[in-house]
Protein backbone atom coordinates (compact mmCIF):
# COMPACT_ATOMS: atom_id res chain seq x y z
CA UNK A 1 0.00 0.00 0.00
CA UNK A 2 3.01 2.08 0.90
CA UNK A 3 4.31 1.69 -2.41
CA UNK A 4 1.32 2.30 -4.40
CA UNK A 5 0.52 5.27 -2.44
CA UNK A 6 4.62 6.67 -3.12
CA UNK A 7 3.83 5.53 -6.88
CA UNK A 8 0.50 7.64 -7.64
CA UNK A 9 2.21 10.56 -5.84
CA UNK A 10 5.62 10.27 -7.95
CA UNK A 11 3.08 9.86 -11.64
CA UNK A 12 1.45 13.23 -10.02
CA UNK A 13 4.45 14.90 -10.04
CA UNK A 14 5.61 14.36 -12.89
CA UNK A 15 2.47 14.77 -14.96
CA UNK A 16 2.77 18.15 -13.17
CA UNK A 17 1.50 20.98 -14.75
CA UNK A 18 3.98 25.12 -14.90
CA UNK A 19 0.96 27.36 -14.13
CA UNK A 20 1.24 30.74 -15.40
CA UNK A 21 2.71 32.29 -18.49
CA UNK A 22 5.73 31.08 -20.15
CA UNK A 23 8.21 33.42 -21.50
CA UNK A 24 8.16 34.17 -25.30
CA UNK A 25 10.80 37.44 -26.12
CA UNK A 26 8.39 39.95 -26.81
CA UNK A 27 8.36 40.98 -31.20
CA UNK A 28 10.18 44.17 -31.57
CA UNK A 29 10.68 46.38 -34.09
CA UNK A 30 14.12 47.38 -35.37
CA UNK A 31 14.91 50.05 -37.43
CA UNK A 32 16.40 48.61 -41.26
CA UNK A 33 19.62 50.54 -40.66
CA UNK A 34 21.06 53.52 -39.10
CA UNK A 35 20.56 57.14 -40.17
CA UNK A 36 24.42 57.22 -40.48
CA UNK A 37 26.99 54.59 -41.38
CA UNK A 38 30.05 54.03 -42.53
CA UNK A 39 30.06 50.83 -44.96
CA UNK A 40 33.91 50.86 -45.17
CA UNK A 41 34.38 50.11 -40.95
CA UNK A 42 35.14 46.99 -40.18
CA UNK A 43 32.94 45.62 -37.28
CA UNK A 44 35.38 46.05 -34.01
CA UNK A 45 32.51 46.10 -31.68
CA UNK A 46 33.89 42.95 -30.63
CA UNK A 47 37.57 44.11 -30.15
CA UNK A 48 39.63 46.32 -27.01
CA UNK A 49 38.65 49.26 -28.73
CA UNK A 50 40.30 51.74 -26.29
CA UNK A 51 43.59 49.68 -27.58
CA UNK A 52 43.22 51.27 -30.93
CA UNK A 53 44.11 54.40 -29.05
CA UNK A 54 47.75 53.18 -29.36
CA UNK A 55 48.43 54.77 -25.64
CA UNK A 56 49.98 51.85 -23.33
CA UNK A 57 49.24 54.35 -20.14
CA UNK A 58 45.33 54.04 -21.26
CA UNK A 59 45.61 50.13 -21.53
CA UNK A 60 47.16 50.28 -17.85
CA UNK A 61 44.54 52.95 -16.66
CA UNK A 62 41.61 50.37 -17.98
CA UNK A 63 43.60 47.14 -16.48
CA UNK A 64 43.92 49.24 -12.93
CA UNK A 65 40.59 50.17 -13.07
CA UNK A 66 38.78 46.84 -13.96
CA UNK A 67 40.94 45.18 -11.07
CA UNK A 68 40.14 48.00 -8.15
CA UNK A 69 36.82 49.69 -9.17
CA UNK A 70 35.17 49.48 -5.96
CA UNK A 71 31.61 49.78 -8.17
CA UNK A 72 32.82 46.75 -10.29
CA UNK A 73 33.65 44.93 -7.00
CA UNK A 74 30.41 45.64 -5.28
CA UNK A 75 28.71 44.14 -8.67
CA UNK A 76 30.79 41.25 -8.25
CA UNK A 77 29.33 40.88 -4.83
CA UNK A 78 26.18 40.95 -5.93
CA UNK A 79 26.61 38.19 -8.24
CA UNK A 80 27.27 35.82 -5.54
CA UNK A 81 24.58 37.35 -3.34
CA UNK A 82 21.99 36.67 -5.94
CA UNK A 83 23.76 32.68 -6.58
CA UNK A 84 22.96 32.20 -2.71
CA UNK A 85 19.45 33.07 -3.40
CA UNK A 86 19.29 30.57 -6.47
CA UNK A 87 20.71 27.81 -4.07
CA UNK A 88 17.87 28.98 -1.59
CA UNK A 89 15.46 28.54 -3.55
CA UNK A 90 16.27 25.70 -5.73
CA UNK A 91 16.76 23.55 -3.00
CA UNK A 92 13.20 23.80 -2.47
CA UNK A 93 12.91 21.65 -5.45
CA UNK A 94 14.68 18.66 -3.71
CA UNK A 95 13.57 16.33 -0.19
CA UNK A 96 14.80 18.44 3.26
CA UNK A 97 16.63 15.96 5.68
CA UNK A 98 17.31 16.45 9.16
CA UNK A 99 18.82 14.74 12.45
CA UNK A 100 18.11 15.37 16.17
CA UNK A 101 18.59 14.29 19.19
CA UNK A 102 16.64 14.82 23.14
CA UNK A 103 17.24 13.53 26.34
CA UNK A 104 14.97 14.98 28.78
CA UNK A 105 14.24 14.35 32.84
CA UNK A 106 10.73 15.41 34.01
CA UNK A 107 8.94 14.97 37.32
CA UNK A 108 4.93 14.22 37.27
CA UNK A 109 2.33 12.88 39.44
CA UNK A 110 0.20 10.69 37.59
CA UNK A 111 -3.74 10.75 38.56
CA UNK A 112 -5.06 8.58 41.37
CA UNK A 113 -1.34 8.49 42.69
CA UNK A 114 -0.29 9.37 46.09
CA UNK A 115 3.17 10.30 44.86
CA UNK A 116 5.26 12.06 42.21
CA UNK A 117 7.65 10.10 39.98
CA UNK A 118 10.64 10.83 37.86
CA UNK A 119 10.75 10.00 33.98
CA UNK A 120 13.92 9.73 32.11
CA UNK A 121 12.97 10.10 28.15
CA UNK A 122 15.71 9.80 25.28
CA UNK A 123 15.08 10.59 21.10
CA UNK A 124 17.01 9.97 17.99
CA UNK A 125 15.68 10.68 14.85
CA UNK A 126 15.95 11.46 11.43
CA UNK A 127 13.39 13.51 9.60
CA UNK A 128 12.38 14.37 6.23
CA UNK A 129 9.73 16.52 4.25
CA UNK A 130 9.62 17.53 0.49
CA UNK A 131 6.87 19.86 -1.05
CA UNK A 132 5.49 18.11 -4.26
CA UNK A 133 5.62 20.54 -6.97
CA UNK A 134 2.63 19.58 -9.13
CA UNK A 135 1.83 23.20 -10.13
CA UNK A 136 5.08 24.59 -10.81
CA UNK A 137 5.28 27.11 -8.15
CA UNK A 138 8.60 25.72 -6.92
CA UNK A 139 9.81 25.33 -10.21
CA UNK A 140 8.44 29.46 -11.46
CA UNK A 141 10.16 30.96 -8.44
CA UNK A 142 13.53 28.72 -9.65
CA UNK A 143 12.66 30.19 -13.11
CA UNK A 144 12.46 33.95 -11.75
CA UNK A 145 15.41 32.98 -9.28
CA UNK A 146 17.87 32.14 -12.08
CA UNK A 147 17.07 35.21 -13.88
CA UNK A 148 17.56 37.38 -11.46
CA UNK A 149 20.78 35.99 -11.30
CA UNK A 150 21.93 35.72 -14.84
CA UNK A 151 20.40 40.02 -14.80
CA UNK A 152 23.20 40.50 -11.79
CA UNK A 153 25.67 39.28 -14.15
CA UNK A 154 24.38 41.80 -16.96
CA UNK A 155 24.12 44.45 -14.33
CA UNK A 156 28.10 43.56 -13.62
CA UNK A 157 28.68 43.57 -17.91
CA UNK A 158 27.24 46.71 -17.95
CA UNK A 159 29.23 48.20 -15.45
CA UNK A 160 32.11 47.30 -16.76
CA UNK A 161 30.99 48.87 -20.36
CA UNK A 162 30.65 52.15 -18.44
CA UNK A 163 33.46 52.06 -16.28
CA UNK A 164 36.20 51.32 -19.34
CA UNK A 165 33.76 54.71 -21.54
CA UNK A 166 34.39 56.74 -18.16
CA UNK A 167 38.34 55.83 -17.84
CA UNK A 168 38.59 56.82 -21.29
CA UNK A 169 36.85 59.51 -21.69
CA UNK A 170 38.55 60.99 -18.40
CA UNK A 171 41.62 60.46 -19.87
CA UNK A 172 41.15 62.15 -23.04
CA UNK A 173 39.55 65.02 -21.28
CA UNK A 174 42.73 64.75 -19.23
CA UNK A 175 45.20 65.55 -22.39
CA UNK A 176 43.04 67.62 -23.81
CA UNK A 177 43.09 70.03 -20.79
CA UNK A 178 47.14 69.34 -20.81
CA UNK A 179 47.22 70.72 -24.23
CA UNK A 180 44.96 73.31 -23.39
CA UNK A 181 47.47 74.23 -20.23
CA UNK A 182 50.09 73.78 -22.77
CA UNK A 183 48.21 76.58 -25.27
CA UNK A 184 47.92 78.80 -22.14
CA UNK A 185 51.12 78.88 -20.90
CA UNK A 186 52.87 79.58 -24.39
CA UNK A 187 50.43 82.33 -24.92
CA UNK A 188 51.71 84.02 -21.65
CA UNK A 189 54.99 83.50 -22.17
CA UNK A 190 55.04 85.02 -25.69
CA UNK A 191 52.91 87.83 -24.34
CA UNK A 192 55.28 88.28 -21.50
CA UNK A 193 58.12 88.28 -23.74
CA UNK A 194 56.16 91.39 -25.84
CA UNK A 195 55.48 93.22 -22.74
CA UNK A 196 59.05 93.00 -22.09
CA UNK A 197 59.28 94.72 -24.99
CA UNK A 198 56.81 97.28 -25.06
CA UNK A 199 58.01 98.13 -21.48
CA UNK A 200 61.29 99.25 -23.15
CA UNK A 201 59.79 101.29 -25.96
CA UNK A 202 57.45 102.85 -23.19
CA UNK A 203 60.27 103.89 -21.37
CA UNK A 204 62.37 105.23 -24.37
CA UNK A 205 59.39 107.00 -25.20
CA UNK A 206 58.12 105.41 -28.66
CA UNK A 207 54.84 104.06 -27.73
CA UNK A 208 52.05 105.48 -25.73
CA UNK A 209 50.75 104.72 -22.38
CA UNK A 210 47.83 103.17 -24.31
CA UNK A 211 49.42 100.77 -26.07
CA UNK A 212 51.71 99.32 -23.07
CA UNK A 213 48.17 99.22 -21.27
CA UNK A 214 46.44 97.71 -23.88
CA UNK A 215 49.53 95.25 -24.02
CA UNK A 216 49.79 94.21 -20.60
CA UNK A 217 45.73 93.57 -20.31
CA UNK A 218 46.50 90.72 -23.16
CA UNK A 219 49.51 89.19 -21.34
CA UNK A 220 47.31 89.20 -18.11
CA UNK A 221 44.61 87.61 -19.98
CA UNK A 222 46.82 84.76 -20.86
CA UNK A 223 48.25 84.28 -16.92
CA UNK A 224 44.52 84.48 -16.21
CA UNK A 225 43.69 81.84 -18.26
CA UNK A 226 46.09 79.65 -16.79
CA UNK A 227 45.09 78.58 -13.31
CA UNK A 228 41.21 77.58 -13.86
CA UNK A 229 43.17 75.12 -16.31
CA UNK A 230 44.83 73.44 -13.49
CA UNK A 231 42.31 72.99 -11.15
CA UNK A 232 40.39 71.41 -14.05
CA UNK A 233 43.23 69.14 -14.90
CA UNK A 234 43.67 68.53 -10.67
CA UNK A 235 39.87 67.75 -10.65
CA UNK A 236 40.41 65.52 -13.36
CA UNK A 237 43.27 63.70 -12.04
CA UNK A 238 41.06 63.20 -8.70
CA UNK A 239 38.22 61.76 -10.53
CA UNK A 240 40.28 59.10 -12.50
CA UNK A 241 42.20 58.40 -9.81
CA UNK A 242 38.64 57.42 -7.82
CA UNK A 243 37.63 54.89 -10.86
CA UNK A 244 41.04 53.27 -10.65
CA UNK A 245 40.09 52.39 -7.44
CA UNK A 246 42.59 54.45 -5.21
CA UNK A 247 43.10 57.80 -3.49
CA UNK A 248 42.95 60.93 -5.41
CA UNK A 249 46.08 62.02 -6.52
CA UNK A 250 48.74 62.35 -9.65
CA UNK A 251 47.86 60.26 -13.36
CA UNK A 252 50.57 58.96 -15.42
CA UNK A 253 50.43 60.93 -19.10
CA UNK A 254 51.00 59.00 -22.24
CA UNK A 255 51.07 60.36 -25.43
CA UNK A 256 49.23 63.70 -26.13
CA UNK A 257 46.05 64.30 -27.47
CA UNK A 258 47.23 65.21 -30.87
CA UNK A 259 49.90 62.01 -30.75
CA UNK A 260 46.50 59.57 -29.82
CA UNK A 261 44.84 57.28 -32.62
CA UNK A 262 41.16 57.65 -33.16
CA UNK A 263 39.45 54.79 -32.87
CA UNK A 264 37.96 53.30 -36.69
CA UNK A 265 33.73 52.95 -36.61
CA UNK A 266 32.63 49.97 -35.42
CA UNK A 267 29.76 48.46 -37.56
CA UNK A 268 27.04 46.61 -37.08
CA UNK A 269 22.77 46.10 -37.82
CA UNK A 270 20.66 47.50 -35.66
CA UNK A 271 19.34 44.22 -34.50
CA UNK A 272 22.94 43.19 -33.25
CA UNK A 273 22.08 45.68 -29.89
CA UNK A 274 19.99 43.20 -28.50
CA UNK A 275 22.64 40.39 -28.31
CA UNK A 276 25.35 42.98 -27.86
CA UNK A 277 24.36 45.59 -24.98
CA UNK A 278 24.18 44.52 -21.24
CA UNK A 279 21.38 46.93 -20.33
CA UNK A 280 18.95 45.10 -22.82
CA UNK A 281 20.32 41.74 -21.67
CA UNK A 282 19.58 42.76 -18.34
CA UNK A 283 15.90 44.21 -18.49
CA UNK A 284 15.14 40.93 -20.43
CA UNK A 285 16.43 39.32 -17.73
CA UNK A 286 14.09 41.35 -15.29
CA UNK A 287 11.18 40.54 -17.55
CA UNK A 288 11.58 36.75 -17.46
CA UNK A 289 11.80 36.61 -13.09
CA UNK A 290 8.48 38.82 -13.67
CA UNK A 291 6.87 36.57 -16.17
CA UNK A 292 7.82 33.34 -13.63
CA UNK A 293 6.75 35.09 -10.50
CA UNK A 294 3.36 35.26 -12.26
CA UNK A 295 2.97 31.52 -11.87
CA UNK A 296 4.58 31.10 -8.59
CA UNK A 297 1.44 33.70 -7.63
CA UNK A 298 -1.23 31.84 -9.18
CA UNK A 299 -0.27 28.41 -7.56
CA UNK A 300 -1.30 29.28 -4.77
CA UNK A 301 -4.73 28.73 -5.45
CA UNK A 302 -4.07 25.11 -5.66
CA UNK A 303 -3.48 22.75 -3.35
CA UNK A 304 0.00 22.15 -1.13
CA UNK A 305 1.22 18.82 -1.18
CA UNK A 306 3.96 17.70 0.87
CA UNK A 307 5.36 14.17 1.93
CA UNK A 308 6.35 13.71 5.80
CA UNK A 309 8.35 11.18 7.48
CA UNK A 310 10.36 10.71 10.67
CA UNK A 311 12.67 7.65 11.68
CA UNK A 312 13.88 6.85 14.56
CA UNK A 313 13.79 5.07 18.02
CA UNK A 314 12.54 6.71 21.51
CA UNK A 315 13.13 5.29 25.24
CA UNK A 316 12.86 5.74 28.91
CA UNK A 317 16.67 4.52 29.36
CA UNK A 318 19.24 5.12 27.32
CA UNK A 319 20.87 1.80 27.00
CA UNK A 320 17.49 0.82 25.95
CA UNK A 321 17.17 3.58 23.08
CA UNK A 322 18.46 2.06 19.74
CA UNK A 323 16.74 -1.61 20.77
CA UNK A 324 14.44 -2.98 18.09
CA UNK A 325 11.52 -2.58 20.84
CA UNK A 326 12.35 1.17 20.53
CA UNK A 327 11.67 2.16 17.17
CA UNK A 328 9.42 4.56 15.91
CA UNK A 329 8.36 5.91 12.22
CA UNK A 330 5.93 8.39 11.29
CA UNK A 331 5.36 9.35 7.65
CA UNK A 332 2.32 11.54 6.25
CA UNK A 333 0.97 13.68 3.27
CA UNK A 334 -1.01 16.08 3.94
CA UNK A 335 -2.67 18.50 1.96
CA UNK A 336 -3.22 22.12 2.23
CA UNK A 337 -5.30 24.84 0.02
CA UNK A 338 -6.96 27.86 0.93
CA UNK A 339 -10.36 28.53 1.26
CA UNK A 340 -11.05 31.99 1.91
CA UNK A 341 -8.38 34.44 1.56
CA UNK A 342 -9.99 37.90 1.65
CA UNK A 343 -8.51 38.56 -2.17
CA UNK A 344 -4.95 37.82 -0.59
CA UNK A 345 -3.84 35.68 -3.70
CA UNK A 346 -5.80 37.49 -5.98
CA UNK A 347 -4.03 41.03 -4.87
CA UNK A 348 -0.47 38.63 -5.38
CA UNK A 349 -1.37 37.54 -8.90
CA UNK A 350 -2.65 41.50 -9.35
CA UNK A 351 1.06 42.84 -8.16
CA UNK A 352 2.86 40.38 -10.47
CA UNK A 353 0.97 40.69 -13.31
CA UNK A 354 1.44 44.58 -12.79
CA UNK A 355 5.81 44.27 -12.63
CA UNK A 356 5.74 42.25 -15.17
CA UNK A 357 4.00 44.85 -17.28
CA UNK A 358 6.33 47.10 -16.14
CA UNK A 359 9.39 44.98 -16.54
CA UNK A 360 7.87 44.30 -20.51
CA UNK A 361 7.82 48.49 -21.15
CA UNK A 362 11.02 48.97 -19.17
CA UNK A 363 12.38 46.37 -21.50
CA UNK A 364 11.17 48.06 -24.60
CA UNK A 365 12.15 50.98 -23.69
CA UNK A 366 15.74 50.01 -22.92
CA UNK A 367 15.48 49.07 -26.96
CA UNK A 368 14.79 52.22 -28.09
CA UNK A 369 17.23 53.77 -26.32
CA UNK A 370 19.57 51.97 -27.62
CA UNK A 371 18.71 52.42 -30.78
CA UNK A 372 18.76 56.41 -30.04
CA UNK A 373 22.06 56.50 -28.71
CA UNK A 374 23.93 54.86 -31.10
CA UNK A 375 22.24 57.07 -33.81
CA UNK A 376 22.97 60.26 -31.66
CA UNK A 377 26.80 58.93 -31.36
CA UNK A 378 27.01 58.40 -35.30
CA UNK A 379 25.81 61.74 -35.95
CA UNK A 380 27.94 63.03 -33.66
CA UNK A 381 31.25 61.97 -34.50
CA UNK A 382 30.53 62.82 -37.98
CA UNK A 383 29.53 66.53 -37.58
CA UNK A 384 32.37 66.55 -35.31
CA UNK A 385 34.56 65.28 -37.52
CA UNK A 386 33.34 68.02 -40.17
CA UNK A 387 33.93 70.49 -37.22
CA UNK A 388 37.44 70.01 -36.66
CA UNK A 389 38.35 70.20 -39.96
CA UNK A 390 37.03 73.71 -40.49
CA UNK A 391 37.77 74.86 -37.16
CA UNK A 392 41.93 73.56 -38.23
CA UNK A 393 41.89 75.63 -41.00
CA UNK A 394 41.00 78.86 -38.72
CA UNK A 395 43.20 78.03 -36.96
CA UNK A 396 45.78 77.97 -39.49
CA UNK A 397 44.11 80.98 -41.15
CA UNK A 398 43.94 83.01 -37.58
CA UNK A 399 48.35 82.02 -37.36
CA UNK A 400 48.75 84.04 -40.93
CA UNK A 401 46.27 86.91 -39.44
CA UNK A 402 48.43 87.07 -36.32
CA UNK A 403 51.78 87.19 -37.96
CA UNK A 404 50.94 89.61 -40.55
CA UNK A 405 48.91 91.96 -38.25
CA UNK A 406 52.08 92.03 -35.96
CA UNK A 407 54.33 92.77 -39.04
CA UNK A 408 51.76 95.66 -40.02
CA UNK A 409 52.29 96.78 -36.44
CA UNK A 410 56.08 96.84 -36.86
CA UNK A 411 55.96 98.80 -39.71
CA UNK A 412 53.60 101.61 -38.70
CA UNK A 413 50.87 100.26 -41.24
CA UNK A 414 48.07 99.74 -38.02
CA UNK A 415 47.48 100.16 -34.48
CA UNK A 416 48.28 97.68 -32.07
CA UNK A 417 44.22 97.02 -31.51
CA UNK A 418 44.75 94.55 -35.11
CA UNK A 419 47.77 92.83 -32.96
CA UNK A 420 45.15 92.52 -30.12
CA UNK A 421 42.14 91.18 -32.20
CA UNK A 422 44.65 89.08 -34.07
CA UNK A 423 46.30 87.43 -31.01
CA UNK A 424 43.00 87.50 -29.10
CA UNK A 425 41.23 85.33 -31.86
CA UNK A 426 43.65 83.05 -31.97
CA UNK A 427 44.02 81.79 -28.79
CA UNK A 428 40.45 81.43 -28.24
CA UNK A 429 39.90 79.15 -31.64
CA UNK A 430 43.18 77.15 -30.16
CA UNK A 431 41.93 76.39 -27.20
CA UNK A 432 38.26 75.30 -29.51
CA UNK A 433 40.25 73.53 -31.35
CA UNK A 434 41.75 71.16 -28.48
CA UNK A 435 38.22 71.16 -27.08
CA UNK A 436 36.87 69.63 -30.40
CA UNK A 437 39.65 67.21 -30.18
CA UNK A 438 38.20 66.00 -27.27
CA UNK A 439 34.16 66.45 -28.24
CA UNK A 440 35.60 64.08 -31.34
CA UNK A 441 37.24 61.09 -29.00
CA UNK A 442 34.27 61.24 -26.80
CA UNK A 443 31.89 60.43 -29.66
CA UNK A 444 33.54 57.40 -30.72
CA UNK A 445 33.68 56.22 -27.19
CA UNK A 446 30.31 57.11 -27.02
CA UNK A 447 29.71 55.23 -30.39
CA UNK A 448 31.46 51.88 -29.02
CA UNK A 449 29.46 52.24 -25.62
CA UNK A 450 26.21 52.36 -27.31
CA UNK A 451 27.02 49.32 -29.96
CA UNK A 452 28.33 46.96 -27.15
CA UNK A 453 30.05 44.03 -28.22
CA UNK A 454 32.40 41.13 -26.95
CA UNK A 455 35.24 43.54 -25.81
CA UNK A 456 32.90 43.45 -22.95
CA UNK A 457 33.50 39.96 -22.59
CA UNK A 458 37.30 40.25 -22.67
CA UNK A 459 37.63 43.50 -20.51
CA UNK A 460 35.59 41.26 -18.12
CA UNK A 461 38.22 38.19 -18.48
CA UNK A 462 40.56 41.01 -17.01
CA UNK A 463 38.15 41.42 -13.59
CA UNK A 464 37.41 37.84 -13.55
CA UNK A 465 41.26 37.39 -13.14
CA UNK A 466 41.77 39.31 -10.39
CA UNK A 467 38.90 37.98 -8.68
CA UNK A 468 40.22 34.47 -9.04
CA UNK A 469 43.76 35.93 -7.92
CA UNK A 470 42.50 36.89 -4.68
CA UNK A 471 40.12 34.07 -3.84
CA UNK A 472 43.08 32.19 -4.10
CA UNK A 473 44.95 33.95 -1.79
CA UNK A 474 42.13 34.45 0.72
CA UNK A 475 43.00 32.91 4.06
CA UNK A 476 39.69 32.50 4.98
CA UNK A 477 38.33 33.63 8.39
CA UNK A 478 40.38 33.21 11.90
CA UNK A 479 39.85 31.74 14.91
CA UNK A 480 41.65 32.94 18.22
């Protein structure tokens, strides 16, 4: 009877039935191409970009930073935190065993008796219970469980896709405001060098008061200019410094900004974003635990039903405990299911039914983001592009101004006010020019952040490494 009973309940199971949805990826709809593109590119989306820089300090920056980022590192964390709660829960899944042991002494006076008496009372057991998951409420929560923990691993990809675009991006902002310091500090020391100058001629009476005024105001400019440069580029240092993982302090330089290599276009279809980007990996992630968590919700308008048992032997002596005579078993099934529940489960199924709605738009809308941002990258490192190449030729046309206004000057042709204009106009489309420079690298490390690709895969392997490193070196916790 035993047997047959154990046989019907093990057929139960596994004709089991998954309430609630199952997951299908929700159809969407991807633009045929992008407004810009570049059909020449090779697809690198799934290389070390930031190596194409060709600036071994960057490729140490990015190393440093995906071993010590303490952002990275708490992501890491939480991928273990959220593998605990899969073990949790999928252990559910399996039978629960468990030992104990009692001994007791009690003193009672029994009814009718004159007198109390002392009992001596000894237990060993072993017992065991498993839930029998014939609506799939174990198995949806196990479902929602594992997603939740492959999203934590997503969340930890796409940290590491923002953390190599902000090292980068610092650093180029970091040369570019070393080349602007660079720009500044020329100017003032030519302008110095001319008020040198003009102080003589003052003072051997050839120019006017005016002019060694309107001289000095444009070398004082230039020192001026100078210091909100460094506490940008101090700033800057501090800020890198923080995603490397360490105290604020000095940056190693490489090669300058106009040395650097820009990176080539990565290509790609629009439909490779959802494969490729962590964010979108992640929110689908979200929406499958929501989906599952549907089901786990609406089992429980169906009956529990768990198997019981307990082995063991029980005596009044303990020499006498593990005799044959002492043996005792228990084993049961019962059966729960709820009758009236006030709209308890109903308000559950109501909740999940609602994230998961919200999980599905937050999911779609992670899509078109996407889709915007690498479209707003494209556009932008080609206007860019078209911007530095005019603003490079004022440049160059603003260095033929200067010299020839200054030669004008020299010979009596003009006032020094053309020298000023001159001088004044070109240090201002210099400094543009550097600032472009930057505006330029940004885009295509914006471009490569919004594509994705394997290199976050790789600049992962780097993390991954380190982690390894150190759990092997881990001595574990002490004792004293």
């Amino acid at each position: 009877m035993r047997k047959s009973l154990l046989a019907a309940l093990l057929a139960l199971l596994a004709s089991g039935c998954m309430i609630g949805p199952d997951y299908l990826r929700p159809q969407v709809e991807t633009p045929p191409a992008w407004r810009l593109s570049d059909k020449a590119a090779n697809d690198l989306a799934n290389t070390a970009w930031w190596k194409q820089f060709d600036d071994p300090v960057l490729d140490d920056l990015v190393n440093n930073a995906l071993r010590n980022n303490h952002d990275l590192l708490i992501a890491t964390a939480r991928i273990d935190e959220f593998a605990g709660r899969y073990g949790i829960v999928r252990a559910e899944l399996f039978p629960q065993v468990g030992a104990g042991y009692e001994a007791s002494r009690q003193r009672a006076t029994l009814p009718g008796a004159s007198s109390s008496s002392t009992y001596n009372s000894y237990q060993a057991v072993i017992a065991a219970s498993w839930e029998i998951d014939i609506w799939g409420r174990i198995r949806r929560l196990n479902e929602a469980a594992k997603a939740q923990l492959l999203a934590s691993e997503d969340a930890r990809r796409a940290v590491i896709l923002s953390l190599v675009g902000r090292v980068a991006a610092a650093y180029i902002n970091l040369r570019d405001l070393d080349r602007q310091l660079e720009i500044a500090q020329a100017t003032a020391r030519s302008r110095g060098e001319s008020y040198d100058v003009f102080q003589e001629r003052y003072l051997g009476g050839v120019i006017s008061t005016l002019e060694l005024s309107q001289n000095k105001s444009q070398y004082d400019e230039a020192l001026a200019s100078i210091p909100p440069i460094e506490k940008a580029i101090a700033q800057q240092e501090n800020g890198l410094s923080v995603l490397l993982g360490r105290n604020p302090g000095p940056i190693a330089r490489g090669k300058n900004i106009d040395q650097l290599t820009l990176p080539t276009i990565p290509a790609g279809l629009p439909s490779d974003l959802l494969e490729r980007r962590p964010d979108i990996q992640l929110a689908e992630q979200k929406l499958i635990a929501a989906n599952a968590l549907i089901g786990a919700a609406k089992a429980a308008y169906f009956p529990t039903i768990s198997l019981t048992g307990l082995l063991g032997y029980a005596s009044n002596g303990l020499s006498q405990l593990f005799n044959s005579q002492s043996k005792v078993w228990q084993y049961s099934a019962p059966i729960t299911m709820p009758i009236f529940t006030a709209g308890a489960i109903a308000g559950q199924v109501q909740e999940a039914e609602a994230a998961q709605q919200q999980a599905l738009f937050a999911y779609q809308r992670a899509i078109q983001e996407a889709f915007r941002e690498v479209n707003d990258a494209l556009i932008n490192q080609d206007r860019t592009r078209q911007q530095l190449r005019a603003q490079k030729q004022q440049v160059q046309a603003l260095q033929q101004y200067s010299a020839t206004a200054r030669l004008r000057y020299d010979n009596g042709y003009t006032s020094y006010i053309e020298v000023l204009d001159a001088e004044r106009s070109l240090f201002n489309v210099q400094l543009q020019y550097t600032q472009t420079q930057q505006t330029q690298f940004q885009a295509m490390i914006n471009l490569y952040l919004a594509m994705g690709g394997g290199w976050v895969n790789e600049a992962a392997g780097v993390a991954d490494a380190v982690t390894a490193s150190d759990a092997a070196h881990d001595p574990g916790p002490t004792t004293r």
